[in-house]
N, C-alpha and C. Protein backbone atom coordinates (compact mmCIF):
# COMPACT_ATOMS: atom_id res chain seq x y z
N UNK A 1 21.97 16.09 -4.85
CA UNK A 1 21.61 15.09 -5.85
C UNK A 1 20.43 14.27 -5.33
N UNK A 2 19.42 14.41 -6.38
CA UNK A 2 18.23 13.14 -6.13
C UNK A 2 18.76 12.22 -6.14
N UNK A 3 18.35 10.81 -5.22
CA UNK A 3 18.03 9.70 -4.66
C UNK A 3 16.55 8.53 -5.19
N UNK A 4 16.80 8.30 -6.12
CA UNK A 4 15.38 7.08 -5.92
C UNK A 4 15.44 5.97 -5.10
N UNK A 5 13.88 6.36 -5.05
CA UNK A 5 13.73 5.20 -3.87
C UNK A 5 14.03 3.71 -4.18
N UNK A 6 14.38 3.62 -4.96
CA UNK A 6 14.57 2.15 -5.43
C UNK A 6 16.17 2.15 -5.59
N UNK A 7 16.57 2.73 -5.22
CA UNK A 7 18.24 2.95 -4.65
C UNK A 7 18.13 3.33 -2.99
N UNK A 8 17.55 4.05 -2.65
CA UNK A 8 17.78 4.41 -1.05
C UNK A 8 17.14 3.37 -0.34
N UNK A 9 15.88 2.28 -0.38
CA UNK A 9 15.26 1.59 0.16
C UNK A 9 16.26 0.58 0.37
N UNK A 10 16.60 0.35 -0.88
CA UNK A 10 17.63 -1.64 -0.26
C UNK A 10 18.96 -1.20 0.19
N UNK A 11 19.29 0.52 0.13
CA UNK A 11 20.67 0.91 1.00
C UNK A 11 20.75 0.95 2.42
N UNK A 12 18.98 1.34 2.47
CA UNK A 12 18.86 1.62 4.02
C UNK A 12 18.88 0.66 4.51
N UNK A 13 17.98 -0.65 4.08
CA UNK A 13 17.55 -1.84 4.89
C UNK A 13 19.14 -2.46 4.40
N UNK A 14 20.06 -2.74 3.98
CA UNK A 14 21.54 -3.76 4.37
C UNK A 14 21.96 -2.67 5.47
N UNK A 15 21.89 -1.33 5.21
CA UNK A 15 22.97 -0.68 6.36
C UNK A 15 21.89 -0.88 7.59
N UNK A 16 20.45 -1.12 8.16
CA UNK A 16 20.71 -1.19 9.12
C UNK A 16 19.62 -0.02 9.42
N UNK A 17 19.08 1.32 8.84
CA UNK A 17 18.79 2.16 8.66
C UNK A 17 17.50 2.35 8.21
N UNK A 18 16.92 1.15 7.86
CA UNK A 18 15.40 1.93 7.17
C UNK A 18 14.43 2.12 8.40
N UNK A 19 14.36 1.63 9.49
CA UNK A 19 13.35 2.02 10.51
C UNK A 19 13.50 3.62 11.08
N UNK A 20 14.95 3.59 10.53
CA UNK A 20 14.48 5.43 11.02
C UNK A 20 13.96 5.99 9.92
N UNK A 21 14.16 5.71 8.53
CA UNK A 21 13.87 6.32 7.22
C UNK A 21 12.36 6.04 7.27
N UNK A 22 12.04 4.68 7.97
CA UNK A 22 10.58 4.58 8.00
C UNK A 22 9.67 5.74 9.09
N UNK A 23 10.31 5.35 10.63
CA UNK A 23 9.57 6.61 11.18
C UNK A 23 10.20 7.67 10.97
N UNK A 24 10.92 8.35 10.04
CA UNK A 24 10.54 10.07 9.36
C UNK A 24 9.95 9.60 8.47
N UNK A 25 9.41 9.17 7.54
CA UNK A 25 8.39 9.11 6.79
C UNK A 25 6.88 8.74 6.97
N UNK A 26 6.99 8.13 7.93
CA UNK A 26 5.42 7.90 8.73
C UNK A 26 5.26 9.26 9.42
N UNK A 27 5.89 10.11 10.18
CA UNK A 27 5.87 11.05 11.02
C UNK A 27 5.21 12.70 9.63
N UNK A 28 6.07 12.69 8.57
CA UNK A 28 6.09 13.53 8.22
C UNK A 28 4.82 13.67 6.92
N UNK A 29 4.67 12.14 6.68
CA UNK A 29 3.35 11.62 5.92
C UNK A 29 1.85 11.97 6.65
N UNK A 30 2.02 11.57 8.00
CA UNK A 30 0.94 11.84 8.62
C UNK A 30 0.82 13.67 8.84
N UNK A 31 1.60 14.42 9.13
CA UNK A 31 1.61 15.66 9.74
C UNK A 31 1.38 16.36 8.24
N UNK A 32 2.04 16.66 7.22
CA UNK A 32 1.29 17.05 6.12
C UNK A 32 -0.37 16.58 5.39
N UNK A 33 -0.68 15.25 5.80
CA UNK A 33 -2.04 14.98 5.56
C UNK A 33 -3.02 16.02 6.75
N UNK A 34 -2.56 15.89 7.67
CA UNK A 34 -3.33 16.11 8.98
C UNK A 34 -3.62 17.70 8.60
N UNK A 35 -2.94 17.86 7.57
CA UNK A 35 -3.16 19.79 7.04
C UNK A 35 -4.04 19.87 5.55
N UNK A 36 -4.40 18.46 5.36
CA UNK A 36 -5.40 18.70 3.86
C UNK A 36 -6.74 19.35 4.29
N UNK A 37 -6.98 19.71 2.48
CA UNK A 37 -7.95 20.42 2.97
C UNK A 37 -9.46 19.71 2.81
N UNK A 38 -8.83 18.21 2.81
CA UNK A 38 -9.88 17.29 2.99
C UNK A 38 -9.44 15.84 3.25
N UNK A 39 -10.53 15.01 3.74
CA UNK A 39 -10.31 13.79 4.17
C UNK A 39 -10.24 12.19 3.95
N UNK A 40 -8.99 13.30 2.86
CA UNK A 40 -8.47 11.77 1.67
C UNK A 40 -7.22 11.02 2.80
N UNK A 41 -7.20 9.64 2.64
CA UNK A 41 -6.45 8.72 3.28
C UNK A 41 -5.03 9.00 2.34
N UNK A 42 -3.96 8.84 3.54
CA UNK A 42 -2.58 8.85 3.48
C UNK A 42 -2.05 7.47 3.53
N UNK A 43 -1.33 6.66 2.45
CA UNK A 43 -0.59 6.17 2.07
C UNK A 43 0.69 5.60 2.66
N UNK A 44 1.37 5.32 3.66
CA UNK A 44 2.63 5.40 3.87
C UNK A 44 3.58 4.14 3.85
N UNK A 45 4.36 3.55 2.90
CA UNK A 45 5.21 2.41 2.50
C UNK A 45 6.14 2.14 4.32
N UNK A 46 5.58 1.36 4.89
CA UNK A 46 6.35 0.74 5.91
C UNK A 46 7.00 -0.44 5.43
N UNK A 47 8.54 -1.05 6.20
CA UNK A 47 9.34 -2.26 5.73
C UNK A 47 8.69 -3.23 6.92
N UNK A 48 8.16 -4.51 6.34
CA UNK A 48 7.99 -5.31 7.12
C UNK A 48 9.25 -5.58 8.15
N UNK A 49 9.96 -5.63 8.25
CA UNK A 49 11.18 -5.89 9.06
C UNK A 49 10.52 -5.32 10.75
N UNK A 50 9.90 -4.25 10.99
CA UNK A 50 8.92 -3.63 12.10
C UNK A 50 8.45 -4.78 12.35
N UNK A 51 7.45 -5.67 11.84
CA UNK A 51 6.83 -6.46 12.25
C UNK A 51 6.97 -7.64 13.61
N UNK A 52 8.16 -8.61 12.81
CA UNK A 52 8.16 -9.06 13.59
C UNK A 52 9.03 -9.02 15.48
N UNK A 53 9.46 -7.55 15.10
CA UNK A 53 9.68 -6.94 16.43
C UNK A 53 8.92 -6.19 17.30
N UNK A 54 7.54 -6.26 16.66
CA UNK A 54 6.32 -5.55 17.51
C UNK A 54 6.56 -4.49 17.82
N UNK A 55 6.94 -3.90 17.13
CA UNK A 55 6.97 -2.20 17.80
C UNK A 55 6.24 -1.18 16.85
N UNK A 56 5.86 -1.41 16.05
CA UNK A 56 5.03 -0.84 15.02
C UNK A 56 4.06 -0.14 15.24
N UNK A 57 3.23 -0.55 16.21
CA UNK A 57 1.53 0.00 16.45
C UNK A 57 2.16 0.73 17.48
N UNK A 58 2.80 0.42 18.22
CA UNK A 58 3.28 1.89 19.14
C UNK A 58 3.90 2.68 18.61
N UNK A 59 4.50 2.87 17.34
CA UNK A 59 4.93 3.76 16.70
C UNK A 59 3.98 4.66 16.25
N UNK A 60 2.91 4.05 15.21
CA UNK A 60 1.62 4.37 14.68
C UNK A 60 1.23 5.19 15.56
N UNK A 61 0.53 4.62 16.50
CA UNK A 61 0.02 5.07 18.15
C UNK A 61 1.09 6.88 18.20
N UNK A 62 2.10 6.57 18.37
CA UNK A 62 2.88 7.70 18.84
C UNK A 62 2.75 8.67 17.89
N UNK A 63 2.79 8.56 16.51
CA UNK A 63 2.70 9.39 15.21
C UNK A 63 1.21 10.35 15.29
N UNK A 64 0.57 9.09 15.07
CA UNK A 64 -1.28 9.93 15.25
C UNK A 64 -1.38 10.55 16.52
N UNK A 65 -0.96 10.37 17.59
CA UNK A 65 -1.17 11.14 18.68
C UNK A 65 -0.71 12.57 18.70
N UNK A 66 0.56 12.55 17.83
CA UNK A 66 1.62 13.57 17.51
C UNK A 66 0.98 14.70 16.76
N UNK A 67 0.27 14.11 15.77
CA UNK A 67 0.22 14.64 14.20
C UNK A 67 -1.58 15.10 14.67
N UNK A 68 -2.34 14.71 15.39
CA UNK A 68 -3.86 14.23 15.43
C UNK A 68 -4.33 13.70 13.97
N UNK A 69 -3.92 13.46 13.27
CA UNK A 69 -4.49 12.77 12.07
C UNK A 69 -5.18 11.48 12.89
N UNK A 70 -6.23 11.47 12.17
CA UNK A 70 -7.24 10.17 12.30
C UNK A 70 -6.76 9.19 12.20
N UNK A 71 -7.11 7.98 12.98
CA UNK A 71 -6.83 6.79 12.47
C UNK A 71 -7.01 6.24 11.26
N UNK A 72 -8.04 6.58 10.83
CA UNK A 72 -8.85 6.05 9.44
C UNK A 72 -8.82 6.86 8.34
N UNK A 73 -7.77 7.91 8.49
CA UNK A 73 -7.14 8.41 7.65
C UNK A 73 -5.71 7.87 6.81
N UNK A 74 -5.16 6.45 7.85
CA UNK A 74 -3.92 6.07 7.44
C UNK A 74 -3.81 4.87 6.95
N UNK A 75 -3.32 4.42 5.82
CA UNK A 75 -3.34 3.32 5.41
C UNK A 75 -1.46 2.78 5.27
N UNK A 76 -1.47 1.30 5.97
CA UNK A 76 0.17 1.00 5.73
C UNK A 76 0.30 0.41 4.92
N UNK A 77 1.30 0.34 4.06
CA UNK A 77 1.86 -0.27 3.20
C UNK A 77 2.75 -1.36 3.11
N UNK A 78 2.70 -3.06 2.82
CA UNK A 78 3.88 -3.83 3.27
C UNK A 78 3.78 -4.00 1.93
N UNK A 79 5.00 -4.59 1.03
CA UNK A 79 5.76 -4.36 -0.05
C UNK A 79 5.72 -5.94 -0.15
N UNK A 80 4.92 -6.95 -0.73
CA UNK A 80 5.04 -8.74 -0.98
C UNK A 80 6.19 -8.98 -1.27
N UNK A 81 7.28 -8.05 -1.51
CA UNK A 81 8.90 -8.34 -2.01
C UNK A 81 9.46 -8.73 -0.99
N UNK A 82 8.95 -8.58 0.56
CA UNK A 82 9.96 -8.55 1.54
C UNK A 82 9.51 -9.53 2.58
N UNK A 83 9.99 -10.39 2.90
CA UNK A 83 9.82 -11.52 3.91
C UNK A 83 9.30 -10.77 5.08
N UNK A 84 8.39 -11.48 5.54
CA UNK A 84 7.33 -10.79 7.02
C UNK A 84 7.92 -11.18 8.22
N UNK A 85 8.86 -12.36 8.36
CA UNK A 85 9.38 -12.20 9.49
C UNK A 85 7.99 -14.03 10.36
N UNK A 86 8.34 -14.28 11.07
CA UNK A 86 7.33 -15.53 12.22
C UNK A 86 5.80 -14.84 12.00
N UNK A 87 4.82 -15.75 11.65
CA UNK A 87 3.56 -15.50 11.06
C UNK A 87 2.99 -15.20 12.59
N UNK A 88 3.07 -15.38 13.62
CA UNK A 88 2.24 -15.38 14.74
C UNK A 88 2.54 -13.86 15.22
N UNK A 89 3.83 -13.30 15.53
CA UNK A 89 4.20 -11.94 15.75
C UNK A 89 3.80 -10.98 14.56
N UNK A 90 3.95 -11.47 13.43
CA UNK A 90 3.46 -10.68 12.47
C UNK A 90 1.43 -10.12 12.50
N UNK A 91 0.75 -11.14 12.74
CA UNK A 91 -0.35 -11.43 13.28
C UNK A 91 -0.79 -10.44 14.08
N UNK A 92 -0.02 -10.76 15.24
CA UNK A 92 -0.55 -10.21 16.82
C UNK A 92 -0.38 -8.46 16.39
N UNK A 93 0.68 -8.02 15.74
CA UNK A 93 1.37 -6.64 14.93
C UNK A 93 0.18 -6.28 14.07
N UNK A 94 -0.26 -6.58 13.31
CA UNK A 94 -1.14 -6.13 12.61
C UNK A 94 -2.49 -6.19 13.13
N UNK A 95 -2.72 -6.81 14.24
CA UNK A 95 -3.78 -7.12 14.43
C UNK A 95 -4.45 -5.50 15.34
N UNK A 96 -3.21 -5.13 16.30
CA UNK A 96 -3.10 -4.35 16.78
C UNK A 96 -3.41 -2.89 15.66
N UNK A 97 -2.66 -2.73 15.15
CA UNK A 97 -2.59 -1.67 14.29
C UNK A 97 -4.17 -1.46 13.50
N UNK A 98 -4.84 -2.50 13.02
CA UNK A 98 -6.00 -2.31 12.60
C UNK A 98 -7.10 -2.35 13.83
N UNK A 99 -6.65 -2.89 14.81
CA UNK A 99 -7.55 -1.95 16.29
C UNK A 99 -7.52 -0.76 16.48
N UNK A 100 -6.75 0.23 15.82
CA UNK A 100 -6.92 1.07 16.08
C UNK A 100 -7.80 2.10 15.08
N UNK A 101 -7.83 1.22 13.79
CA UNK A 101 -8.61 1.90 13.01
C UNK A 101 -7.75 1.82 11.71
N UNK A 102 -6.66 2.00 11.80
CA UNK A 102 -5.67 2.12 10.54
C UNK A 102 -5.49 0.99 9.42
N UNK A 103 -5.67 1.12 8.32
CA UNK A 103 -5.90 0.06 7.50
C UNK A 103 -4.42 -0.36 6.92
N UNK A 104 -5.03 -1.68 5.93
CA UNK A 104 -3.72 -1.94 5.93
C UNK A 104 -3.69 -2.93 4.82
N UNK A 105 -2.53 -2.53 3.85
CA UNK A 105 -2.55 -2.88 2.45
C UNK A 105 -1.46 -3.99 2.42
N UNK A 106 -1.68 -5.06 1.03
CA UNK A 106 -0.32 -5.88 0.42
C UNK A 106 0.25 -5.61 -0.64
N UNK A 107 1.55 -4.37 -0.86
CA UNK A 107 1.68 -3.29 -1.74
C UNK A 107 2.38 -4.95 -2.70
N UNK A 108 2.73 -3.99 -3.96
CA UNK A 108 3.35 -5.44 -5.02
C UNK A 108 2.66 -6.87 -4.87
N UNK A 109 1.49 -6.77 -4.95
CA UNK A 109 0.72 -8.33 -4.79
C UNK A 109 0.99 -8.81 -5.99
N UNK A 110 1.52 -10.48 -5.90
CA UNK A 110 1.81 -11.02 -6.60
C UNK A 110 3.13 -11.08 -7.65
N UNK A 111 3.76 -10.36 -7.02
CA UNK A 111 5.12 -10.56 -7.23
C UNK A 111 6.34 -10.88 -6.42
N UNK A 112 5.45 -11.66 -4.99
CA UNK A 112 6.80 -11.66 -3.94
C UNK A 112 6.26 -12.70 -3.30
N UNK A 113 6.19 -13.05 -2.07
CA UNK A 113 6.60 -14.22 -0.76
C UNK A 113 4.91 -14.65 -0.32
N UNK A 114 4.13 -15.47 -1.38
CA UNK A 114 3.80 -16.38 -0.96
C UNK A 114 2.34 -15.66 -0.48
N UNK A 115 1.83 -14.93 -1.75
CA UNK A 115 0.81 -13.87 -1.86
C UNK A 115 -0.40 -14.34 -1.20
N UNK A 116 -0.50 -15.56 -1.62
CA UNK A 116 -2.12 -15.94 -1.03
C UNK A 116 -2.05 -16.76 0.14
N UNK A 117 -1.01 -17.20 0.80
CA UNK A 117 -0.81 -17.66 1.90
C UNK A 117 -0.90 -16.16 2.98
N UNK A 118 -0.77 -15.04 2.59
CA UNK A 118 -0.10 -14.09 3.62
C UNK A 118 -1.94 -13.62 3.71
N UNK A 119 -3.10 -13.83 2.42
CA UNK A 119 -4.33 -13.65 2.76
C UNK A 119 -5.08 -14.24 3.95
N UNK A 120 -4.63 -15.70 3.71
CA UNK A 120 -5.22 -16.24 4.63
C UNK A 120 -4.73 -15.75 5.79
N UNK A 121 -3.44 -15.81 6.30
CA UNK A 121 -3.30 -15.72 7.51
C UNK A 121 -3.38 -14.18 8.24
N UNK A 122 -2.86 -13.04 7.24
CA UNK A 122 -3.18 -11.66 8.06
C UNK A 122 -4.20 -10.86 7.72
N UNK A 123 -5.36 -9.96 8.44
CA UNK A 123 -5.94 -9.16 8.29
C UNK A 123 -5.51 -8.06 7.53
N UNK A 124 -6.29 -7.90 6.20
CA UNK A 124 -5.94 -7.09 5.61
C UNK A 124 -6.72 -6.52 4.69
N UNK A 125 -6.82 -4.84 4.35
CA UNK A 125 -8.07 -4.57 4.32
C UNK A 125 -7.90 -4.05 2.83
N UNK A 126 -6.33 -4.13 2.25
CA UNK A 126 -6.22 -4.03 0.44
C UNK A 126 -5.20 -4.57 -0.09
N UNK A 127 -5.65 -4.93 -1.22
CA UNK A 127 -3.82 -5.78 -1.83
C UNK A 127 -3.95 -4.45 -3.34
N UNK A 128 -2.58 -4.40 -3.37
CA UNK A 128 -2.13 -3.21 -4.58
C UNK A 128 -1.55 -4.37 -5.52
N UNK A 129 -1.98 -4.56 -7.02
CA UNK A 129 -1.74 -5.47 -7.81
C UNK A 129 -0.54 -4.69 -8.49
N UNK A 130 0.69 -5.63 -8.40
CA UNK A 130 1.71 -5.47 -9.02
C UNK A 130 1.63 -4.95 -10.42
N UNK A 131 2.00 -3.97 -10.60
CA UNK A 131 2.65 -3.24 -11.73
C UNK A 131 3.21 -3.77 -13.28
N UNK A 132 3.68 -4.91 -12.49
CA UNK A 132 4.73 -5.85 -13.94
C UNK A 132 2.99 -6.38 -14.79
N UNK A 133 2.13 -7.01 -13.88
CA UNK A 133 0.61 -7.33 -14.94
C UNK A 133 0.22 -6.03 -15.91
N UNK A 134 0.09 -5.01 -15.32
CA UNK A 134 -0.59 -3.88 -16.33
C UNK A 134 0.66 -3.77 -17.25
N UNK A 135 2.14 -4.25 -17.04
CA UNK A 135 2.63 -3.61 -18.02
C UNK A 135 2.94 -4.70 -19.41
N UNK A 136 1.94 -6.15 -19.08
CA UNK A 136 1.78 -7.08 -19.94
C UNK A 136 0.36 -7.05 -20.28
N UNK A 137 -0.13 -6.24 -20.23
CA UNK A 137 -1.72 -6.69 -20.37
C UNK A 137 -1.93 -6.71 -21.74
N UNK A 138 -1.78 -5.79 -23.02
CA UNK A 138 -1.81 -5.68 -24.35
C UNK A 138 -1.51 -7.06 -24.74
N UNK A 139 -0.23 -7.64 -24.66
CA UNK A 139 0.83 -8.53 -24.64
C UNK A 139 0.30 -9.94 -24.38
N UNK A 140 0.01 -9.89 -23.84
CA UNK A 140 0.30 -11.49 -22.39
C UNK A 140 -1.28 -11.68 -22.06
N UNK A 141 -1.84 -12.62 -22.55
CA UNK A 141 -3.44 -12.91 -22.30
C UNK A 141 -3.26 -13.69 -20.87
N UNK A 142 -1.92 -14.29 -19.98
CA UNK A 142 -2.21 -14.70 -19.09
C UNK A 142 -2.11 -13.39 -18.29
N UNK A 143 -1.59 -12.05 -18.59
CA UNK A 143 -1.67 -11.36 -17.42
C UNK A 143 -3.05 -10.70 -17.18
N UNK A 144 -3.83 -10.71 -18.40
CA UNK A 144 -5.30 -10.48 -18.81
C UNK A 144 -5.98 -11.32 -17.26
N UNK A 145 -5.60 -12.86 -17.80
CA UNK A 145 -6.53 -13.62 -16.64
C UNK A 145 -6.22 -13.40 -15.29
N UNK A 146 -4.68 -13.34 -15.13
CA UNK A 146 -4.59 -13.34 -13.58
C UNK A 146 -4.76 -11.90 -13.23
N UNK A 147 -5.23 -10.87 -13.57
CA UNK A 147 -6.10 -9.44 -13.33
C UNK A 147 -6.98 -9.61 -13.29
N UNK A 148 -7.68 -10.39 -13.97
CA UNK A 148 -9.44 -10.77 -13.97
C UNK A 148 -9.57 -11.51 -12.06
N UNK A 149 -8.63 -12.81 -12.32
CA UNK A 149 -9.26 -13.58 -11.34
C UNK A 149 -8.92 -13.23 -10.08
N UNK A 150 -7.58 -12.06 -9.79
CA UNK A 150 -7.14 -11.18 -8.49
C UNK A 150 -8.57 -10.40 -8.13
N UNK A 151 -8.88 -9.92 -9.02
CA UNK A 151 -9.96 -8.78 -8.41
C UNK A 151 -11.55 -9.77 -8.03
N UNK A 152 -11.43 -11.30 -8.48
CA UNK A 152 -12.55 -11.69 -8.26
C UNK A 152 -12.24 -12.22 -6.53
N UNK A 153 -11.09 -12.97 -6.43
CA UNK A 153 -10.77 -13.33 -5.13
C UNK A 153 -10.87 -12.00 -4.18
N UNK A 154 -9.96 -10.93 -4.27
CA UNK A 154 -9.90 -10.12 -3.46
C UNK A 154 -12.13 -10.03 -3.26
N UNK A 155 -12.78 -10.04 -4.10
CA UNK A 155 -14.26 -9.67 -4.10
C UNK A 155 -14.60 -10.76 -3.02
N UNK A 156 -13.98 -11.47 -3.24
CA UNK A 156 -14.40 -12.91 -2.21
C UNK A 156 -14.00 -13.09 -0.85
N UNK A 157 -12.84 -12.29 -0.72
CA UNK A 157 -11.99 -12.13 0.98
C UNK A 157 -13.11 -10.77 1.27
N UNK A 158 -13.75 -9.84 0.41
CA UNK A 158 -14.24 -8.72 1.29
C UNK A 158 -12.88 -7.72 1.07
N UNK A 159 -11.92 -7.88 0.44
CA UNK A 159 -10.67 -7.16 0.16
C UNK A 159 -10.65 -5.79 -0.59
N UNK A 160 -10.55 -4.60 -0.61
CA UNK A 160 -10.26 -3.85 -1.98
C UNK A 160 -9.37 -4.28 -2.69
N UNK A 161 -9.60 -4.08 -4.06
CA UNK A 161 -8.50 -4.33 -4.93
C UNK A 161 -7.78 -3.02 -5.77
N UNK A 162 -6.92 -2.96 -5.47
CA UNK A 162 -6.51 -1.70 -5.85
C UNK A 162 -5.40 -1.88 -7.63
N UNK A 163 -5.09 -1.60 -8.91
CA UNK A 163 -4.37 -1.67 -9.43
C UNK A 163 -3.33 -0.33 -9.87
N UNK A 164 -2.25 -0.60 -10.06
CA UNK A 164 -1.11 -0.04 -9.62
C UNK A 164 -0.20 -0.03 -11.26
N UNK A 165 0.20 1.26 -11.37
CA UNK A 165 0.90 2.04 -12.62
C UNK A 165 -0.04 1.99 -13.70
N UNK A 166 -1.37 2.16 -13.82
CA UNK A 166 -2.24 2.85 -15.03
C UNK A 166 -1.68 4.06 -15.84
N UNK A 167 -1.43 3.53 -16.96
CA UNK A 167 -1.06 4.74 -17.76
C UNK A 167 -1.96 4.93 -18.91
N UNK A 168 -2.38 4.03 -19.41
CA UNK A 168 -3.54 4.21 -20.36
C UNK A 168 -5.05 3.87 -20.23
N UNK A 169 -5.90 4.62 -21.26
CA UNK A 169 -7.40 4.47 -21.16
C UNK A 169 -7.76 3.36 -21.82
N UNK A 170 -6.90 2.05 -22.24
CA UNK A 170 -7.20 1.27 -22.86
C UNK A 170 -7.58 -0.22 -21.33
N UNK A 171 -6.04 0.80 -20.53
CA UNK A 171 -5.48 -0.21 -19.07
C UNK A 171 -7.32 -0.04 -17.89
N UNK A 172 -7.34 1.56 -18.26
CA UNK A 172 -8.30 1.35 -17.40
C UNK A 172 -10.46 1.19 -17.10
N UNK A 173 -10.10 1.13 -19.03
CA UNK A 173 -11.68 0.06 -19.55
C UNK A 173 -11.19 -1.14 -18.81
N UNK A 174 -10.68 -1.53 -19.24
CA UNK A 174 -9.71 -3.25 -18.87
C UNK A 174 -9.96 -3.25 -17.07
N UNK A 175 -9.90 -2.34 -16.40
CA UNK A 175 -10.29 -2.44 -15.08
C UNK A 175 -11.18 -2.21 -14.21
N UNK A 176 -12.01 -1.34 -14.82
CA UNK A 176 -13.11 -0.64 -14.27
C UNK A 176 -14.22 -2.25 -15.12
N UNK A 177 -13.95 -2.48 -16.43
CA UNK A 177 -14.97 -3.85 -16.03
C UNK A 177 -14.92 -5.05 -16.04
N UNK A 178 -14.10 -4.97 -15.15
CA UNK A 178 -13.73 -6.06 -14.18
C UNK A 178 -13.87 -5.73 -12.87
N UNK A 179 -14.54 -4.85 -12.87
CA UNK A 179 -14.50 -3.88 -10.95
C UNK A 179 -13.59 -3.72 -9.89
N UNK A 180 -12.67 -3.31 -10.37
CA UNK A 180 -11.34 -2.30 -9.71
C UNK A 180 -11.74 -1.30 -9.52
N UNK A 181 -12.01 -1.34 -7.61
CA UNK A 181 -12.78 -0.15 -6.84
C UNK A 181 -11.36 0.79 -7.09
N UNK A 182 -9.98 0.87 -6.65
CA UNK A 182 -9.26 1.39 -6.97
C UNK A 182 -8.26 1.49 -8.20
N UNK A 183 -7.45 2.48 -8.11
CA UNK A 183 -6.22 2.44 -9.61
C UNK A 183 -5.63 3.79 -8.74
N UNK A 184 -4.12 3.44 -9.50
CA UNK A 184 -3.13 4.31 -8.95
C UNK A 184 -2.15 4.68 -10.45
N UNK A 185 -1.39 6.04 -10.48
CA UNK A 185 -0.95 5.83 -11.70
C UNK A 185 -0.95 7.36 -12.58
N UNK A 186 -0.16 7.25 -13.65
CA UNK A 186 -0.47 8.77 -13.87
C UNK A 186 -0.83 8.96 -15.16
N UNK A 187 -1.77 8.27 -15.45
CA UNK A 187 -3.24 8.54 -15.96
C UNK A 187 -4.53 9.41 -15.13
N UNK A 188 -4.44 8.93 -13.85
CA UNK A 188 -5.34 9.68 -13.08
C UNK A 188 -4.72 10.67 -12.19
N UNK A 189 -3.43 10.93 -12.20
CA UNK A 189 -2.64 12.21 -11.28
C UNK A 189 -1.32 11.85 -11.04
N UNK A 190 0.02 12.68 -11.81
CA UNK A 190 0.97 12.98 -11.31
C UNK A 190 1.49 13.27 -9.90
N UNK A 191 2.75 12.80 -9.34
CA UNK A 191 3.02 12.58 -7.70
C UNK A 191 3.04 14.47 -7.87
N UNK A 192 2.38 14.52 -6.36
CA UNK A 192 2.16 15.89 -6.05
C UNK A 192 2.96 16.39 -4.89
N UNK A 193 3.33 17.75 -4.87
CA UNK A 193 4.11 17.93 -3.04
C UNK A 193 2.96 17.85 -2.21
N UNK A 194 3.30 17.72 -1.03
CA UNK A 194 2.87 17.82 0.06
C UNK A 194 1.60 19.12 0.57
N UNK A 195 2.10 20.26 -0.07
CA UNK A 195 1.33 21.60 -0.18
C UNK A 195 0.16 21.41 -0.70
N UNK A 196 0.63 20.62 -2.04
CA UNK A 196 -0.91 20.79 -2.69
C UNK A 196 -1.84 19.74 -2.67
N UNK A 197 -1.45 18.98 -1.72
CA UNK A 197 -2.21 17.55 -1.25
C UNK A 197 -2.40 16.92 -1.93
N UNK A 198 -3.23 15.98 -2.34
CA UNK A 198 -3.18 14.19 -3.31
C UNK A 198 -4.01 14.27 -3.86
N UNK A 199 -3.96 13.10 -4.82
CA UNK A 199 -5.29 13.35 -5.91
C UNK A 199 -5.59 11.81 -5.63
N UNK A 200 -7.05 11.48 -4.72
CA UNK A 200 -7.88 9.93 -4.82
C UNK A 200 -7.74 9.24 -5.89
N UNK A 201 -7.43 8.08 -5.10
CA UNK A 201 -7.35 6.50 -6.40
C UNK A 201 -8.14 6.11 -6.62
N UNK A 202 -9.33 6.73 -6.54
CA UNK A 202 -10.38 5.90 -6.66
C UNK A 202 -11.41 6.44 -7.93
N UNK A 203 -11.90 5.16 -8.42
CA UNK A 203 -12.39 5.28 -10.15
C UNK A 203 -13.30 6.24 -9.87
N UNK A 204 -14.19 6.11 -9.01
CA UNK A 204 -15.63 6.89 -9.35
C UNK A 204 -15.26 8.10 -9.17
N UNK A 205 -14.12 9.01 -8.75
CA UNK A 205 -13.43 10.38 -8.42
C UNK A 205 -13.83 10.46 -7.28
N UNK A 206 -14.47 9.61 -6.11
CA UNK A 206 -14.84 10.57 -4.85
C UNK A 206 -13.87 10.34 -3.89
């Protein structure tokens, strides 16, 4: 029986369990990219909970060494739903990890813990705009503005802005001018296996 992840994620993290669910999924994310037949960046949803125990970038470290996938092939994922844990260890953790080259995203921006405080204080090289805005945008003229004025700030940190569950060509006039270097979503590509590698989020197709 299938499992969604939105059932196995908050089972793993109460039992105790998602750091192993996390490194097999960092391990097995990187080692199928490391076999594309080109040099599109890999994705991989890490639980902040790593963080503030510093063990993360030696994980990273251990994976890419494993896998040889590039550094700058990997991008992490922290989820704004989930508390980061002491801002200074969190810091020193990320700070590390993007020394090495590996980038590093704020998945669900703006729907969790304190979005523009976590700009200022951590290095970070994309925020993924929460899902619940595109799915008010027709609807809701404030989710209109706060899409407009996310992608102008992120323009202002030097940030990508990436937007997240595009399903229509109405969602993504609405983003492209407003300059959303990225979009994710299946308007532009259905989730693919592993075999047949990924299809880029990115507007211009490259």
């Amino acid at each position: 029986m299938l499992v969604s992840a939105a059932t196995l994620i908050p089972c793993a993290e109460t039992s105790g369990l998602i750091e192993c669910v996390d490194a097999w999924s960092l391990k097995e994310a990187c080692r199928a990219a490391a076999l594309w037949q080109n040099d599109l960046t890999v994705c991989v949803n890490i639980s902040p909970s790593w963080l503030c125990h510093e063990r993360l970038a030696r994980l990273i470290e251990d994976v890419l060494t494993e896998t040889s996938l590039p550094p700058s092939r990997l991008q992490i994922d922290f989820s704004e739903k989930t508390d980061f844990g002491p801002s200074e260890s969190v810091y020193r953790e990320l700070a590390k990890i993007r020394a090495m080259g590996v980038k590093i995203a704020l998945d669900d921006f703006g729907s969790g813990y304190s979005s523009l405080e976590r700009l200022s204080l951590y290095p970070v090289d994309k925020i993924k705009v929460a899902r619940s805005f595109l799915l008010k945008l027709e609807a809701d003229p404030r989710s209109r503005r706060i899409l407009q004025h996310i992608v102008h700030l992120a323009r202002s940190l030097n940030i990508i802005c990436c937007a997240k569950g595009v399903e229509t060509e109405h969602q993504m006039a609405f983003l492209a001018s407003y300059g959303y270097e990225e979009v994710q979503g299946f308007l532009v590509g259905a989730p693919k296996s592993s075999e047949e590698g990924a299809i880029t989020p990115y507007m211009d197709g490259h």
